[in-house]
Protein backbone atom coordinates (compact mmCIF):
# COMPACT_ATOMS: atom_id res chain seq x y z
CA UNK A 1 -0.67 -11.66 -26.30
CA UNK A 2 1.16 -13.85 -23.55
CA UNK A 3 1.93 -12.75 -19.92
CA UNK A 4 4.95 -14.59 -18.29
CA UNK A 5 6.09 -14.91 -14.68
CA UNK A 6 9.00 -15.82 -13.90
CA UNK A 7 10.23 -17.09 -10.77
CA UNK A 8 13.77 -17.83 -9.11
CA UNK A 9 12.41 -21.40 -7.57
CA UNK A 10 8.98 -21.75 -9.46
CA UNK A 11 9.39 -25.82 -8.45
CA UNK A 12 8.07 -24.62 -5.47
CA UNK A 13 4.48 -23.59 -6.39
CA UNK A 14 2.44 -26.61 -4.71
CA UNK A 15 0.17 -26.77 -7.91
CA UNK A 16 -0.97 -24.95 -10.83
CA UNK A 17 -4.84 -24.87 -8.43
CA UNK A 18 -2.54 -22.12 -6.20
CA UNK A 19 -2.31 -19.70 -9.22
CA UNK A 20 -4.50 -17.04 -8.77
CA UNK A 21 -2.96 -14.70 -11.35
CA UNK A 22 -4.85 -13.22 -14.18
CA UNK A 23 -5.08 -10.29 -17.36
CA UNK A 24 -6.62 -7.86 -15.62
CA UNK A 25 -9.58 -6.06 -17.33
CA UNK A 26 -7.89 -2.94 -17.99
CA UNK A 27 -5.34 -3.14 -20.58
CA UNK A 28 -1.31 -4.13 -19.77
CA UNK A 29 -2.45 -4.74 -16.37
CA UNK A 30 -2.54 -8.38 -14.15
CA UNK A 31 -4.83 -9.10 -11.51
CA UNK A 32 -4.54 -11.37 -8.56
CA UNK A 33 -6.83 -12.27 -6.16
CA UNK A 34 -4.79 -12.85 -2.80
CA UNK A 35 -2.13 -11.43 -0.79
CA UNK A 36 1.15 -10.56 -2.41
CA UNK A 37 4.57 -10.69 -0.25
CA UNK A 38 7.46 -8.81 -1.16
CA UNK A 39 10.57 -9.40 0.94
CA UNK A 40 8.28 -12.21 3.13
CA UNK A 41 6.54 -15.59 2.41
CA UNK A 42 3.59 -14.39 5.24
CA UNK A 43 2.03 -11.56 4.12
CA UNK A 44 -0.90 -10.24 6.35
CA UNK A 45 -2.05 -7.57 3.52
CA UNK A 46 -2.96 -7.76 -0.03
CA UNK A 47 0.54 -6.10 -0.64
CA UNK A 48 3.37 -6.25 2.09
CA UNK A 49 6.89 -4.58 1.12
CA UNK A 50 9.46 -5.49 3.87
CA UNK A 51 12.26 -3.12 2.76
CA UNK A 52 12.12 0.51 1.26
CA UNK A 53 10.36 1.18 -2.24
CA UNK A 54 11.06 3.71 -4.58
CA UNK A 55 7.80 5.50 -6.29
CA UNK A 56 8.02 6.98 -10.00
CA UNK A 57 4.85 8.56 -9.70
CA UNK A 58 2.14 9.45 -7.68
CA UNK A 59 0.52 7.51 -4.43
CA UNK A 60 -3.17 7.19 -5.28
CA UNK A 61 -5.63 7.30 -2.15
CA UNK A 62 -8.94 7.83 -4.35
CA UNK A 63 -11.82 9.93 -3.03
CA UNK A 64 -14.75 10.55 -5.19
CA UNK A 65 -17.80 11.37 -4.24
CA UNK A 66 -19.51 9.31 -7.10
CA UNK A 67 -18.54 6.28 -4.77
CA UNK A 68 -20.36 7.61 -1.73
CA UNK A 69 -23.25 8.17 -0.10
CA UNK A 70 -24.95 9.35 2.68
CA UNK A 71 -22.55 12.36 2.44
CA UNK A 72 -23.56 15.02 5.02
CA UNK A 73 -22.17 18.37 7.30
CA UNK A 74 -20.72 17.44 10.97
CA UNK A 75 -20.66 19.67 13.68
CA UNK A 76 -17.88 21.97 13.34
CA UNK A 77 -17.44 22.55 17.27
CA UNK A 78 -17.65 19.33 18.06
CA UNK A 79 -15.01 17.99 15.53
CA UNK A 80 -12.67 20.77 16.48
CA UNK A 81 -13.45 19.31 20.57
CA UNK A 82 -12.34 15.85 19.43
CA UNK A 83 -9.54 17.54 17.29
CA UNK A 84 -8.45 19.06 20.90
CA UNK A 85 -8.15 15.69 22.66
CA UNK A 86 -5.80 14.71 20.26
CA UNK A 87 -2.41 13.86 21.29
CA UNK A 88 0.21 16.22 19.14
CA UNK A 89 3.66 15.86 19.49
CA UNK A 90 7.02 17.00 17.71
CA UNK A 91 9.84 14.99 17.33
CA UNK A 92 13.33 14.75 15.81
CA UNK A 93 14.70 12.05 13.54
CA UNK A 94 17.43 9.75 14.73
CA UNK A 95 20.34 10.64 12.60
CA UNK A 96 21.38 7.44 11.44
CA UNK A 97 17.54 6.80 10.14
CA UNK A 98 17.63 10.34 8.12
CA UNK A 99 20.82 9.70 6.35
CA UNK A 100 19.70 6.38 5.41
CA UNK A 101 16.34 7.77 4.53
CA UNK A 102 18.59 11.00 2.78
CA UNK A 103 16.73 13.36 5.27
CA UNK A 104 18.50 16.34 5.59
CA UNK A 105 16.39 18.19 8.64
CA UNK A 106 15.87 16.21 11.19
């Protein structure tokens, strides 16, 4: 089984050296080691989108505790004391950004 790229000006990969693109060890998936640039040539991420992006599915942030350690209980009353300091604000959208963004309450 083959993977292909394609790109709209590949003559302008420097050398074959700069290709860091591989199968990825999970199946149907591709792996590179570097920063990828959507929308920009200087990406300061390992993924930068510059423009909006549409999700069909979920966001995954994952949080298991079989990847940490040293897991313990804080103080309560002194969480809910930094909590305090915190700076809360409310805010309204600009309309032109919610009906761009298809925000109806603003």
């Amino acid at each position: 089984q083959k993977i292909f790229f394609q790109a709209s000006n590949p003559g302008q990969f420097e050398n074959d050296s700069d290709v860091l693109w591989q199968r990825g060890h999970v199946p149907e998936t591709i792996a590179y080691h570097g920063r990828v640039g959507i929308n920009t040539d200087a990406p300061d991420k390992a993924l930068v989108v510059c423009g909006n992006v549409k999700v069909m599915g979920r966001v995954m942030h994952p949080s298991d505790s079989r990847a940490k350690q040293n897991i313990r209980e804080v103080d309560t009353n002194e969480q809910l004391r930094r909590i305090a300091q915190m700076r809360l604000v409310e805010y309204d959208y600009k309309p032109e950004f919610a009906s761009v963004m298809g925000i109806k309450d603003t």
